[in-house]
C-alpha atoms as a PDB file:
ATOM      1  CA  UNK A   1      -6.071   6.138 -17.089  1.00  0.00           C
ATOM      2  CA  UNK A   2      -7.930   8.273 -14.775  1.00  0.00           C
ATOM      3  CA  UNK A   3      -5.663  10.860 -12.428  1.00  0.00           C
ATOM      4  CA  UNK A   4      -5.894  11.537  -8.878  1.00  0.00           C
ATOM      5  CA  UNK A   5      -4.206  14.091  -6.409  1.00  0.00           C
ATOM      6  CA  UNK A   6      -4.423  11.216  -3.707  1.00  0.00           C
ATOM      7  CA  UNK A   7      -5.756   7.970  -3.906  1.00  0.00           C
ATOM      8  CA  UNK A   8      -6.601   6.654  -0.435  1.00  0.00           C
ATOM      9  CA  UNK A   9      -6.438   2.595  -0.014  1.00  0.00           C
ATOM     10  CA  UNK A  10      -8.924   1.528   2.674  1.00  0.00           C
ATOM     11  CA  UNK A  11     -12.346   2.956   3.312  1.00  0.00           C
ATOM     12  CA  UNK A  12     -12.596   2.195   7.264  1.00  0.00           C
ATOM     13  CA  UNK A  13     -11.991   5.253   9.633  1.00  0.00           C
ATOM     14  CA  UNK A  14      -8.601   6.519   8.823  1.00  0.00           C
ATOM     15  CA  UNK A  15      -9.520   6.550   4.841  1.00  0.00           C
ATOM     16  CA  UNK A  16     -12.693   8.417   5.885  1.00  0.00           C
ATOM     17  CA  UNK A  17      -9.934  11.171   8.002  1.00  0.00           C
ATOM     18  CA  UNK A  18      -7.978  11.352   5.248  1.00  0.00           C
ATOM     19  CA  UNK A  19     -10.761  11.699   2.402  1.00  0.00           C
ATOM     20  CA  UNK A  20     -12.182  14.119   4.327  1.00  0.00           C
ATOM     21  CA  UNK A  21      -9.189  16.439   4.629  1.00  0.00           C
ATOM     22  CA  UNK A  22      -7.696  16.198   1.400  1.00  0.00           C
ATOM     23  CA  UNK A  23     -11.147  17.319   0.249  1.00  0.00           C
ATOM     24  CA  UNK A  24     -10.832  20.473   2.277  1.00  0.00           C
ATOM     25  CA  UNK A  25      -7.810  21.161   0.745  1.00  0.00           C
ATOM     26  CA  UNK A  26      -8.979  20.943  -2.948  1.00  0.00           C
ATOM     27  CA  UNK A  27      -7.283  18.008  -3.817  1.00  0.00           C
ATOM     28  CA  UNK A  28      -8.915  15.486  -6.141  1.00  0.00           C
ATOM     29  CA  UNK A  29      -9.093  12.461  -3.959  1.00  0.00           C
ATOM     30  CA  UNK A  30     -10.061   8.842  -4.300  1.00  0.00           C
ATOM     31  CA  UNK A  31     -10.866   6.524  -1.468  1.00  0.00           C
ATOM     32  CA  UNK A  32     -10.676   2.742  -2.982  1.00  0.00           C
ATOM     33  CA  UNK A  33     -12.155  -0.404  -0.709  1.00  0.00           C
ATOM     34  CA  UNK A  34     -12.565  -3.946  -1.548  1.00  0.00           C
ATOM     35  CA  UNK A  35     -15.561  -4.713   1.452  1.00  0.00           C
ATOM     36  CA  UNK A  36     -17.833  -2.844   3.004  1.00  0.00           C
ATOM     37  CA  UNK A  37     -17.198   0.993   3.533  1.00  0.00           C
ATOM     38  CA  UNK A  38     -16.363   1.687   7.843  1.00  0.00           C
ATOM     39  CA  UNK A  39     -13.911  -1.015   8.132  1.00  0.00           C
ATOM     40  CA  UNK A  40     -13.803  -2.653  11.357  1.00  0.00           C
ATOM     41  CA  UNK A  41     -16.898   0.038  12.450  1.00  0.00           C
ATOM     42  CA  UNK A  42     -19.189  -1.650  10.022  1.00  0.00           C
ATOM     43  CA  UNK A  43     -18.799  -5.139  12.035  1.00  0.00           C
ATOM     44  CA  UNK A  44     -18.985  -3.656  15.525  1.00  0.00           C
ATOM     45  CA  UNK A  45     -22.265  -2.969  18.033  1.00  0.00           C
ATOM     46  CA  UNK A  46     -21.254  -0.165  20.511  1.00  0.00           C
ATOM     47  CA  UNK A  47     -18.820   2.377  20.058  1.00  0.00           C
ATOM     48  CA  UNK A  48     -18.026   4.213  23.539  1.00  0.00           C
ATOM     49  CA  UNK A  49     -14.493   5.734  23.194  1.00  0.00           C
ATOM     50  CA  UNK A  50     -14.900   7.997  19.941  1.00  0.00           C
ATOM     51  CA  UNK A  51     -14.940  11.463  21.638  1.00  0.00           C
ATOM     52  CA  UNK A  52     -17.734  13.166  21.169  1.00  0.00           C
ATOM     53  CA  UNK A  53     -20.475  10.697  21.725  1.00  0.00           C
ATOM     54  CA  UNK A  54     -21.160   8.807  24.753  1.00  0.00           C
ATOM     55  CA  UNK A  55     -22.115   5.435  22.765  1.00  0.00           C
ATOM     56  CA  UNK A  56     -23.077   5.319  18.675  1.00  0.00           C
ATOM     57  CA  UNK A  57     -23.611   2.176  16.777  1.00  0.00           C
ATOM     58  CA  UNK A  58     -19.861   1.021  14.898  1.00  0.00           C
ATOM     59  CA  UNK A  59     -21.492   1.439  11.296  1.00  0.00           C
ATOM     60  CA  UNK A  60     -23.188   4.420  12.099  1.00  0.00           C
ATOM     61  CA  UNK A  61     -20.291   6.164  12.976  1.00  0.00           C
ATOM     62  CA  UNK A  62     -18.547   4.721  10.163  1.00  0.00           C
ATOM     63  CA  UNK A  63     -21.040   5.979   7.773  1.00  0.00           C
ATOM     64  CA  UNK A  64     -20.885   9.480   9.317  1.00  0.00           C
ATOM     65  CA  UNK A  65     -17.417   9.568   8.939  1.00  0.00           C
ATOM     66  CA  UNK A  66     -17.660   8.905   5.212  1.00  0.00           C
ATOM     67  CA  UNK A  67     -20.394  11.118   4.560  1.00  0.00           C
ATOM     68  CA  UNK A  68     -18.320  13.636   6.032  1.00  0.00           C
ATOM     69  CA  UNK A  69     -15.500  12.796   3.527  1.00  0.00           C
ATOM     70  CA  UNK A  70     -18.041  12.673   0.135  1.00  0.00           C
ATOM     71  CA  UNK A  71     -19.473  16.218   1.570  1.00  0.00           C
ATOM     72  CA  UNK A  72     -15.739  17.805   0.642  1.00  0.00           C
ATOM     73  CA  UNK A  73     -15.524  16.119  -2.666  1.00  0.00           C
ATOM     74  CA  UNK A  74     -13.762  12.886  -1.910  1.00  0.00           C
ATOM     75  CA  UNK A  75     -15.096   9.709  -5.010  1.00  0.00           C
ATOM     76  CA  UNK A  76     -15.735   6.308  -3.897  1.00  0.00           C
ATOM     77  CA  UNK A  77     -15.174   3.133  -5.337  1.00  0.00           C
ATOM     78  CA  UNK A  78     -15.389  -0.563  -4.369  1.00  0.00           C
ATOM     79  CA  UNK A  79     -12.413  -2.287  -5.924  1.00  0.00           C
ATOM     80  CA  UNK A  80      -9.891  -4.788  -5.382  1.00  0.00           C
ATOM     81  CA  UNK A  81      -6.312  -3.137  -5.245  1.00  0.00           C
ATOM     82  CA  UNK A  82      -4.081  -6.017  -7.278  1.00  0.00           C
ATOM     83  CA  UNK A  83      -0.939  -4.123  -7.143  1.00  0.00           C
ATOM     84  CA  UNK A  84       0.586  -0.291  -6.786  1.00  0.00           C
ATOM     85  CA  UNK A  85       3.758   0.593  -8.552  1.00  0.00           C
ATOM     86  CA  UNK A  86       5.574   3.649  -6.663  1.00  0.00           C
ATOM     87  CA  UNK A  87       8.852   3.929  -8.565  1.00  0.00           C
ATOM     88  CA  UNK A  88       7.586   6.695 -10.807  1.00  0.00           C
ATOM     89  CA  UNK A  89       6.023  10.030 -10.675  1.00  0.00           C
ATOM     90  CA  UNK A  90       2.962   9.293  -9.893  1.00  0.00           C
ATOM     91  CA  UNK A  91       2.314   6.574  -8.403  1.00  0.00           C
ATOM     92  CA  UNK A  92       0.116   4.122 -10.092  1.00  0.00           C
ATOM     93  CA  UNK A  93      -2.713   1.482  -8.312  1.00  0.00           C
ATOM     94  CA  UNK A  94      -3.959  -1.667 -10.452  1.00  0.00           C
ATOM     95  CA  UNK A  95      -7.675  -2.931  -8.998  1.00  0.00           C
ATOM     96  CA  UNK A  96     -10.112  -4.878 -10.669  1.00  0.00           C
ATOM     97  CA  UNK A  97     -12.130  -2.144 -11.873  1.00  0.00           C
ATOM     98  CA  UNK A  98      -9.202  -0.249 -13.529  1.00  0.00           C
ATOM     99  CA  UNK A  99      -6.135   1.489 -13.106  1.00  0.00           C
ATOM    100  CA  UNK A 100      -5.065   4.730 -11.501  1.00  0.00           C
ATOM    101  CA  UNK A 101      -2.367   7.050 -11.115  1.00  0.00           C
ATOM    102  CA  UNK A 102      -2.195   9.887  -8.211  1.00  0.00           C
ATOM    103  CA  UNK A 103       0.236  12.157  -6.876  1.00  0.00           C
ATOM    104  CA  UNK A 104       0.442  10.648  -3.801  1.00  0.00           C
ATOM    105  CA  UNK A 105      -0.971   7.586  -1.906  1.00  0.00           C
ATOM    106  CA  UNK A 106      -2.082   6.820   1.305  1.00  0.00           C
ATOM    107  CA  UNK A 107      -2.539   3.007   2.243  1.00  0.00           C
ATOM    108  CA  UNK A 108      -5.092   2.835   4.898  1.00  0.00           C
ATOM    109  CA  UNK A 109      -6.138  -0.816   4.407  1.00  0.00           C
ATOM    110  CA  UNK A 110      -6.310  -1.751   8.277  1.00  0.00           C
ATOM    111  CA  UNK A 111      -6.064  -5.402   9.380  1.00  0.00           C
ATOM    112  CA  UNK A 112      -7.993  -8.390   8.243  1.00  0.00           C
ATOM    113  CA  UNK A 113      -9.094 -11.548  11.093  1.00  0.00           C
ATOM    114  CA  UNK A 114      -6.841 -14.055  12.301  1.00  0.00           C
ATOM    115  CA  UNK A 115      -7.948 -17.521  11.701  1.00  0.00           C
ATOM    116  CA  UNK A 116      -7.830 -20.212  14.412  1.00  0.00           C
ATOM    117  CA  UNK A 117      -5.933 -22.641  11.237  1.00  0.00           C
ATOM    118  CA  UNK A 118      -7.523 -25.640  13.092  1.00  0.00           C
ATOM    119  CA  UNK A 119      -9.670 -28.808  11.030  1.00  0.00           C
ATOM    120  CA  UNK A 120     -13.259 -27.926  10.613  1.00  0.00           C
ATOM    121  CA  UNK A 121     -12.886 -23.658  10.733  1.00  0.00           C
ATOM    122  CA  UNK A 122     -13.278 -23.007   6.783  1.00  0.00           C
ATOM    123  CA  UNK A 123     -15.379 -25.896   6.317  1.00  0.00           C
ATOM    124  CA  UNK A 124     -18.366 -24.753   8.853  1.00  0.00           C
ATOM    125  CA  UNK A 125     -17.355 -20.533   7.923  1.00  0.00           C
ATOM    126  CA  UNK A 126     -20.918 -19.463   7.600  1.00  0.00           C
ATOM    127  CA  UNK A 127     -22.348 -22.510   9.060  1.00  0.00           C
ATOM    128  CA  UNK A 128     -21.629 -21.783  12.590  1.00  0.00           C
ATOM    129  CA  UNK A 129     -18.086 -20.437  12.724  1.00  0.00           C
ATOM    130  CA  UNK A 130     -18.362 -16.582  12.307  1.00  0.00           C
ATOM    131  CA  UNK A 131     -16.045 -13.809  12.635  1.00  0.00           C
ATOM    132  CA  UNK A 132     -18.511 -10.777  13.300  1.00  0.00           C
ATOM    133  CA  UNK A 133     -21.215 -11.226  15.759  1.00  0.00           C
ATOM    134  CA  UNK A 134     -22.954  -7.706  14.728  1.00  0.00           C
ATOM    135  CA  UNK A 135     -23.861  -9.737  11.175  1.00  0.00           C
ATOM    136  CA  UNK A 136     -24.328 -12.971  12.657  1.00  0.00           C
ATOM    137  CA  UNK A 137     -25.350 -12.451  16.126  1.00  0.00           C
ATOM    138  CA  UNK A 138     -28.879 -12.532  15.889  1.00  0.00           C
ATOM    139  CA  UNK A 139     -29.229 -16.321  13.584  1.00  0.00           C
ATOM    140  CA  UNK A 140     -28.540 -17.735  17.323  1.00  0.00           C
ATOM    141  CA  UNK A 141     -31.312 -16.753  19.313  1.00  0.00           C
ATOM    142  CA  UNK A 142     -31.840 -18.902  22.669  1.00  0.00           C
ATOM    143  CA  UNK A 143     -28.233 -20.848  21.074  1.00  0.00           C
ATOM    144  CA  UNK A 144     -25.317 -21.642  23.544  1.00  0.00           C
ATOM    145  CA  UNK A 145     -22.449 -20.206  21.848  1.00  0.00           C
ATOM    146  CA  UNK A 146     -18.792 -19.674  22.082  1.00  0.00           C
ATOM    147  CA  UNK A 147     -16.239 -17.138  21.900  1.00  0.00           C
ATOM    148  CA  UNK A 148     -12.271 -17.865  21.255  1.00  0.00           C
ATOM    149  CA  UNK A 149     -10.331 -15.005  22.448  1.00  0.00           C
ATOM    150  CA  UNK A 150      -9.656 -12.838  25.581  1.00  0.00           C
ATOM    151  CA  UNK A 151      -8.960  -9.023  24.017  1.00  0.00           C
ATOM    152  CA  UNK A 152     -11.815  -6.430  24.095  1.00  0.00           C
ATOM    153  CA  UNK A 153     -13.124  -7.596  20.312  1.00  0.00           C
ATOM    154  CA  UNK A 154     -13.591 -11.051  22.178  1.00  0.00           C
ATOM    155  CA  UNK A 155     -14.973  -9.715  25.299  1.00  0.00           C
ATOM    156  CA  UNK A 156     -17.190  -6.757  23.752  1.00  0.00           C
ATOM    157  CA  UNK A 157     -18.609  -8.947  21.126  1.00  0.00           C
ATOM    158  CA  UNK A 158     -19.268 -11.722  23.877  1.00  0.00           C
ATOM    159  CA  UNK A 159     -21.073  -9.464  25.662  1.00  0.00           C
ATOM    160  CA  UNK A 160     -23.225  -8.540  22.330  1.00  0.00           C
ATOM    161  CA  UNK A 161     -24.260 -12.357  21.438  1.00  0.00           C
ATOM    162  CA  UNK A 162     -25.900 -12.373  24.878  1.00  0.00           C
ATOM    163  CA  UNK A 163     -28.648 -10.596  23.881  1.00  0.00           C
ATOM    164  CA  UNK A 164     -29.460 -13.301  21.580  1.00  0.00           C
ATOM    165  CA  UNK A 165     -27.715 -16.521  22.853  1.00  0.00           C
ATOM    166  CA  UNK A 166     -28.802 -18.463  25.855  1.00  0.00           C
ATOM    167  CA  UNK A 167     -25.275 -18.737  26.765  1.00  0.00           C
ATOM    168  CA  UNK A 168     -22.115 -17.440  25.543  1.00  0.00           C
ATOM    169  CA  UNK A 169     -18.551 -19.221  26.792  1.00  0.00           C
ATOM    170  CA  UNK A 170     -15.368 -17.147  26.357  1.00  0.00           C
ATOM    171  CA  UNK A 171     -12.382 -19.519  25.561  1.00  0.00           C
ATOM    172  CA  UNK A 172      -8.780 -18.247  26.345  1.00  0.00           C
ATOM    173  CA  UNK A 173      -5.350 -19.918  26.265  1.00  0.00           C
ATOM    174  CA  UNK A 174      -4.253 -17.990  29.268  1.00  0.00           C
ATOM    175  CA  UNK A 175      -5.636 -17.495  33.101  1.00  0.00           C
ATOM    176  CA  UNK A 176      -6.717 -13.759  32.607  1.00  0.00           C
ATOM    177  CA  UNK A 177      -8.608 -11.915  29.969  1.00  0.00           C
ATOM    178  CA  UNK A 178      -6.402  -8.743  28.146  1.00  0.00           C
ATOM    179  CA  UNK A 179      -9.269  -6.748  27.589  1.00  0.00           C
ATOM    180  CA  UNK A 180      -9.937  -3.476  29.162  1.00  0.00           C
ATOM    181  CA  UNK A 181     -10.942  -3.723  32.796  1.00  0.00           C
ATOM    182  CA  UNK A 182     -14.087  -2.248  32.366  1.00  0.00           C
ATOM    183  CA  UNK A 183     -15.218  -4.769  29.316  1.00  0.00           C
ATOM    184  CA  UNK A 184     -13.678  -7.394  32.036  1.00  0.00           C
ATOM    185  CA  UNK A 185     -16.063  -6.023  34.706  1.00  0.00           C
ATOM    186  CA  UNK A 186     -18.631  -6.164  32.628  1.00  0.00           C
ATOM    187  CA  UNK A 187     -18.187  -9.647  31.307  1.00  0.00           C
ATOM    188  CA  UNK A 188     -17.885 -10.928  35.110  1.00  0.00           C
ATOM    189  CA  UNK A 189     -20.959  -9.371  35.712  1.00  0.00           C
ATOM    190  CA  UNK A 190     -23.188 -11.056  33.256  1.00  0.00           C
ATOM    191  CA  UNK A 191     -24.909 -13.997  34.571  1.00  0.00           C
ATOM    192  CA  UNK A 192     -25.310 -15.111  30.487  1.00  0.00           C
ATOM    193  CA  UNK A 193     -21.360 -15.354  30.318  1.00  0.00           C
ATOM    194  CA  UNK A 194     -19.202 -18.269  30.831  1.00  0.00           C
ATOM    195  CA  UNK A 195     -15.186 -18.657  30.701  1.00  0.00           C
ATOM    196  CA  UNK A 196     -12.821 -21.593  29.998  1.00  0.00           C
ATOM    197  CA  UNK A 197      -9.242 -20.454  30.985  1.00  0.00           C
ATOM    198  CA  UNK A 198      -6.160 -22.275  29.357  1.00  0.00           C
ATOM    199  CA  UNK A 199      -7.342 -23.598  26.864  1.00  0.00           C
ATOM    200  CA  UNK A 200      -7.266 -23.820  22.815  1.00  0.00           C
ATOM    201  CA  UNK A 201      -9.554 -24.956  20.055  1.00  0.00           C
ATOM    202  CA  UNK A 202      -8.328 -28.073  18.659  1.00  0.00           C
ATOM    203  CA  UNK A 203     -10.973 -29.013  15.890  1.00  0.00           C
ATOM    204  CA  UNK A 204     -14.611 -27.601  14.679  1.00  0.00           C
ATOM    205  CA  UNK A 205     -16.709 -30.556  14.226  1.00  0.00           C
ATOM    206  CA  UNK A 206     -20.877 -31.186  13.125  1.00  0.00           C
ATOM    207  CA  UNK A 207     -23.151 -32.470  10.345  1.00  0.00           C
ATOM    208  CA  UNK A 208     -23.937 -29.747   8.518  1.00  0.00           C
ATOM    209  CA  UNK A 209     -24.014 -27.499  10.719  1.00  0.00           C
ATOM    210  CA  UNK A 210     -21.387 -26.674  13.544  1.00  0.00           C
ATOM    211  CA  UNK A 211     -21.948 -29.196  16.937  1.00  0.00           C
ATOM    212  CA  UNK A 212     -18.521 -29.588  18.960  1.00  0.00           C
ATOM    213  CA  UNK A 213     -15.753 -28.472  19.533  1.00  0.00           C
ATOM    214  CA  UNK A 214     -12.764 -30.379  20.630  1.00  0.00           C
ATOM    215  CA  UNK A 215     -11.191 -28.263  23.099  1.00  0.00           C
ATOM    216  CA  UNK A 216      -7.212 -28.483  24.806  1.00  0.00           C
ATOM    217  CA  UNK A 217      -6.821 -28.428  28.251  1.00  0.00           C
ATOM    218  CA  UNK A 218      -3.153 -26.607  28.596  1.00  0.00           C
ATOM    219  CA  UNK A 219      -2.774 -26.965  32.572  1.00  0.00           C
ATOM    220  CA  UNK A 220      -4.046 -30.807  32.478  1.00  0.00           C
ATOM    221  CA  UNK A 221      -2.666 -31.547  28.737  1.00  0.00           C
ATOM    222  CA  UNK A 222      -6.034 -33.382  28.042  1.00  0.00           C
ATOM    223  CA  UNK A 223      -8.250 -33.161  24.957  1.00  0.00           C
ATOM    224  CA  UNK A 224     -12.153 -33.573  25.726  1.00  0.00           C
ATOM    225  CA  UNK A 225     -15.209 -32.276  23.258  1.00  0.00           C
ATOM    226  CA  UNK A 226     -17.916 -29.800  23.975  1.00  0.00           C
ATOM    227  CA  UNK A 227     -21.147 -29.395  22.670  1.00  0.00           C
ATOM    228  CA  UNK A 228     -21.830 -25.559  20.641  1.00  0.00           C
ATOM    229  CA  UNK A 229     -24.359 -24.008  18.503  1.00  0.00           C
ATOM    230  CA  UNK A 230     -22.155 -21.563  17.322  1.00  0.00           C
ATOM    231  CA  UNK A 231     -18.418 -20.269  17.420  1.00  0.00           C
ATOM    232  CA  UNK A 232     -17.279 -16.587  16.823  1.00  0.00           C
ATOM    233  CA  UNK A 233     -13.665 -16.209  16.653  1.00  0.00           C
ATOM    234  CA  UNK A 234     -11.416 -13.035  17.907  1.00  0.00           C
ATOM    235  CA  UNK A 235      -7.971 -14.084  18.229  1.00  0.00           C
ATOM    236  CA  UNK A 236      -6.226 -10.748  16.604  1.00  0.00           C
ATOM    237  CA  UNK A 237      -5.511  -8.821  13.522  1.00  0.00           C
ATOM    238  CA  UNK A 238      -3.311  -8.924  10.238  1.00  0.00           C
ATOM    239  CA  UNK A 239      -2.695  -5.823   8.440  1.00  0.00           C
ATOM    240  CA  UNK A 240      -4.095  -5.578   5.057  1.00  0.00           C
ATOM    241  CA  UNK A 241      -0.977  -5.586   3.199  1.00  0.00           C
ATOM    242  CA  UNK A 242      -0.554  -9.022   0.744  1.00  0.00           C
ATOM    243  CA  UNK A 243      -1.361  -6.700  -2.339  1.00  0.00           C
ATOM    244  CA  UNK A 244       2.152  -4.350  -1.737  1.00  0.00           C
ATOM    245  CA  UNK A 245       3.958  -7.676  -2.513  1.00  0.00           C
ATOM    246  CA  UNK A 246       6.479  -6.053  -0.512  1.00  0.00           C
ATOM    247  CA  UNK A 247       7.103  -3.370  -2.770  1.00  0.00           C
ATOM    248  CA  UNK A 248       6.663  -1.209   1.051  1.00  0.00           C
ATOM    249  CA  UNK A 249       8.612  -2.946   3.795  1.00  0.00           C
ATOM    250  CA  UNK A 250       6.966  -3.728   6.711  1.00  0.00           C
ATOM    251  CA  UNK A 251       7.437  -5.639  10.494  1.00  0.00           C
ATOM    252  CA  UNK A 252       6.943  -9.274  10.628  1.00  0.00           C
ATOM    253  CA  UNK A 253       3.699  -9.314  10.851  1.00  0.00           C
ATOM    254  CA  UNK A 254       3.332  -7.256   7.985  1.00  0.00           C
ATOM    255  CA  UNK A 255       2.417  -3.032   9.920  1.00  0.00           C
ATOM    256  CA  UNK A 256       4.134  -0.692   7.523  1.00  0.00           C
ATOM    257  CA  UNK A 257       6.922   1.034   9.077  1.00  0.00           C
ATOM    258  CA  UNK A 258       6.392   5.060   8.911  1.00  0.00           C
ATOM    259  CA  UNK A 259       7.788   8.357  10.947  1.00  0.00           C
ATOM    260  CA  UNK A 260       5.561  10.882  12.333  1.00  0.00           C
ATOM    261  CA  UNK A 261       4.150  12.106   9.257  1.00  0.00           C
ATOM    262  CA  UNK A 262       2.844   8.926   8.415  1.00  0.00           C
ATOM    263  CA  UNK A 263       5.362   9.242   5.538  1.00  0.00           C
ATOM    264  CA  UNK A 264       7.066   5.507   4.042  1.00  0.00           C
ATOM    265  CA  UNK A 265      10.215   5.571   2.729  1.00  0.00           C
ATOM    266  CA  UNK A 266       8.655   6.127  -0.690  1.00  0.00           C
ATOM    267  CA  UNK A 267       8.050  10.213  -1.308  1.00  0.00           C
ATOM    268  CA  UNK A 268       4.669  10.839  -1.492  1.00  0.00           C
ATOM    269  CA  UNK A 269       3.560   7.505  -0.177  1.00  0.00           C
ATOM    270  CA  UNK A 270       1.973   7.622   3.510  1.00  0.00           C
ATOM    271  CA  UNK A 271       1.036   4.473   6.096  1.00  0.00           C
ATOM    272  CA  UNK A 272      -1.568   5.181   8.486  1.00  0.00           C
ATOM    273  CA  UNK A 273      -4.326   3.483  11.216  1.00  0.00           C
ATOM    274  CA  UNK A 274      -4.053   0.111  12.292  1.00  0.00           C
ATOM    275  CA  UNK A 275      -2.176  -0.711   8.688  1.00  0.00           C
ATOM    276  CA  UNK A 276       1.285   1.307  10.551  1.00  0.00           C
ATOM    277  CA  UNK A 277       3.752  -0.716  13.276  1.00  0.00           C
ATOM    278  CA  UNK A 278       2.803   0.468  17.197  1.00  0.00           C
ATOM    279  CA  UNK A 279      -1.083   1.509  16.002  1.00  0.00           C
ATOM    280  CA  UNK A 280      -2.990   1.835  18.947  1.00  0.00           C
ATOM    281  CA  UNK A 281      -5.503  -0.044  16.983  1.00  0.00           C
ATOM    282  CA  UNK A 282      -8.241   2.497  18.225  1.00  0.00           C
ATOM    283  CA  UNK A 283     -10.507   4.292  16.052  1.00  0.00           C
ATOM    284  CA  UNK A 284     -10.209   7.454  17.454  1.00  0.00           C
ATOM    285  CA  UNK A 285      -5.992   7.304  16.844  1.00  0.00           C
ATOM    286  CA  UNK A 286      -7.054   6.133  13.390  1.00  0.00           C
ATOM    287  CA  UNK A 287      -9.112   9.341  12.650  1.00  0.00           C
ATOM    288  CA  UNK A 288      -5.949  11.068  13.961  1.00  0.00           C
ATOM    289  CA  UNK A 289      -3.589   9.110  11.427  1.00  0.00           C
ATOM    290  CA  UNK A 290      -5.855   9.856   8.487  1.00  0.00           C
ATOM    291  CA  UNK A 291      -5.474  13.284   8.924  1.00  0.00           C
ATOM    292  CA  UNK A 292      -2.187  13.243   9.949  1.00  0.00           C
ATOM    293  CA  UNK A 293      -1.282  11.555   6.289  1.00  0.00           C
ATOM    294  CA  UNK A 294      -3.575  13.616   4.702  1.00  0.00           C
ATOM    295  CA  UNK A 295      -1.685  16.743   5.848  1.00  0.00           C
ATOM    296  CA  UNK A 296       1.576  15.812   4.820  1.00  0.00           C
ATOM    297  CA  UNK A 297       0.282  14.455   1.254  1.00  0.00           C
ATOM    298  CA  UNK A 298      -0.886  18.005   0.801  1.00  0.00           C
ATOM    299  CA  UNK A 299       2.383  19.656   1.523  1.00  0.00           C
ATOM    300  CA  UNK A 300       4.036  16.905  -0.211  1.00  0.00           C
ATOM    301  CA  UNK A 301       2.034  17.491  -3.656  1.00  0.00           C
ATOM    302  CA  UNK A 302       2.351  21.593  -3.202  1.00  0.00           C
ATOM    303  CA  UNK A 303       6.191  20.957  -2.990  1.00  0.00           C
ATOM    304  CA  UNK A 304       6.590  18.844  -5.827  1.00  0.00           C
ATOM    305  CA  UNK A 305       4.066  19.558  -8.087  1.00  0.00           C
ATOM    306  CA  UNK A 306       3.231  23.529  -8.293  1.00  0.00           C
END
């Protein structure tokens, strides 16, 4: 069984942080991810709120960011975590590929899609229901699509399949968008864009291939179908967190609870990014958490291990 300083769960922005300054500080450091290295970066067009540049594409940033972390030292590997066991010691994490024990740990696993949980969305995933239009976007050229959703993924990615749809049509249970008010300004502006207020997806329907959509109208309390090429759903975020099995507690919806430090009730065992309760769910508070945890697994480690 292979030994770690810190093993880092999640490979998105905050894993990157935290690889990054563990590896500064001489610690022998493991970053662990089950997808695709960047997180949420790796499925997003346009970054414009990470200080320091203006605009950058989501997965290149994220693969600066871990660049940045291998420079110091930090390993890689893509593996499903199965388990951790943090009674001991060292703390020990279970994954497909093998088993490894660390000093500390820092779960970094972010959040995962919501499904809509309506007939038709896992039976047409990949064949016209998609939950990233930076991989899928561009398979719907001159296509009238829709989005379900009214945050700024909804909104930001709406905006994105324009370049490639003929149409796009924002769907939202309530009567105003909770995006950002300049994504809203945008959105408003775009002659491409479309909205349906109060309303809710009922069923995916087609032959094949997606083709309708049976939609609810809320205000009128009527059900009526419309025709789609395409649906791309952003109605929120889970954290990552099924594999703890609750050995960590955690909010209802499953955000680790943590102090300051990014420290769990478990010594040596650190929450951070949009895994933690009250994230921010911004990437530039992410890169702050990662190094946050990293910090304080460093201290942690000199203090109970020298």
């Amino acid at each position: 069984m292979e030994q770690y300083d810190l093993v880092i769960i999640g490979g998105g922005p905050t894993g990157a942080a935290a690889g990054l300054y563990s590896g500064r500080s001489r610690l022998k450091t493991l970053i662990l991810e089950r997808g695709m290295f960047g997180g949420q970066l790796a499925v997003t067009e346009d970054v414009e709120n990470y200080p320091g540049f203006e605009s950058i594409l989501g997965p290149e940033l994220g693969q600066k960011l871990m660049d940045h972390a291998e420079k110091f030292g930090a390993e890689t590997k893509t593996v499903e975590v199965e388990s951790v066991d943090l009674e001991g010691k060292y703390k020990t994490i279970t994954t497909d590929g093998g088993t490894f024990e660390s000093k500390a740990l820092i779960v970094a696993t972010g959040s995962m899609h919501n499904k809509l949980e309506v007939p038709g969305e896992d039976e047409f995933s990949g064949r016209g229901v998609s939950y990233c239009a930076v991989c899928d976007g561009a398979f719907f050229r001159d296509k009238e699509l829709v989005v379900v959703g009214g945050g700024d993924a909804a909104v930001e990615e709406g905006a994105y399949l324009t370049r490639f749809a003929s149409k796009v049509t924002i769907i939202h249970r309530r009567d105003e968008l909770r995006a950002q008010k300049i994504l809203q300004e945008r959105a408003f502006a775009n002659d491409k864009m479309d909205f349906i207020w109060n309303s809710t997806v009922q069923e995916i329907k087609g032959n094949g291939l997606v083709s309708t959509l049976v939609l609810n109208d809320l205000k009128n309390d009527r059900a009526y179908e419309k025709s789609v090429d395409g649906v791309f759903i952003y109605v929120g975020l889970t954290p990552s967190t099924q594999f703890l099995n609750g050995v960590l507690p955690t909010d209802e919806q499953g955000h680790l609870h943590v102090n300051l430090k990014m420290e769990t009730i478990f010594p040596g065992v650190f929450g951070a990014g949009d895994v933690r309760a009250e994230s921010s769910m911004q990437v530039a508070s992410a890169v702050g958490d990662g190094a946050t945890a990293a910090i304080f697994a460093e201290k942690y480690i000199a203090e109970n291990f020298s």
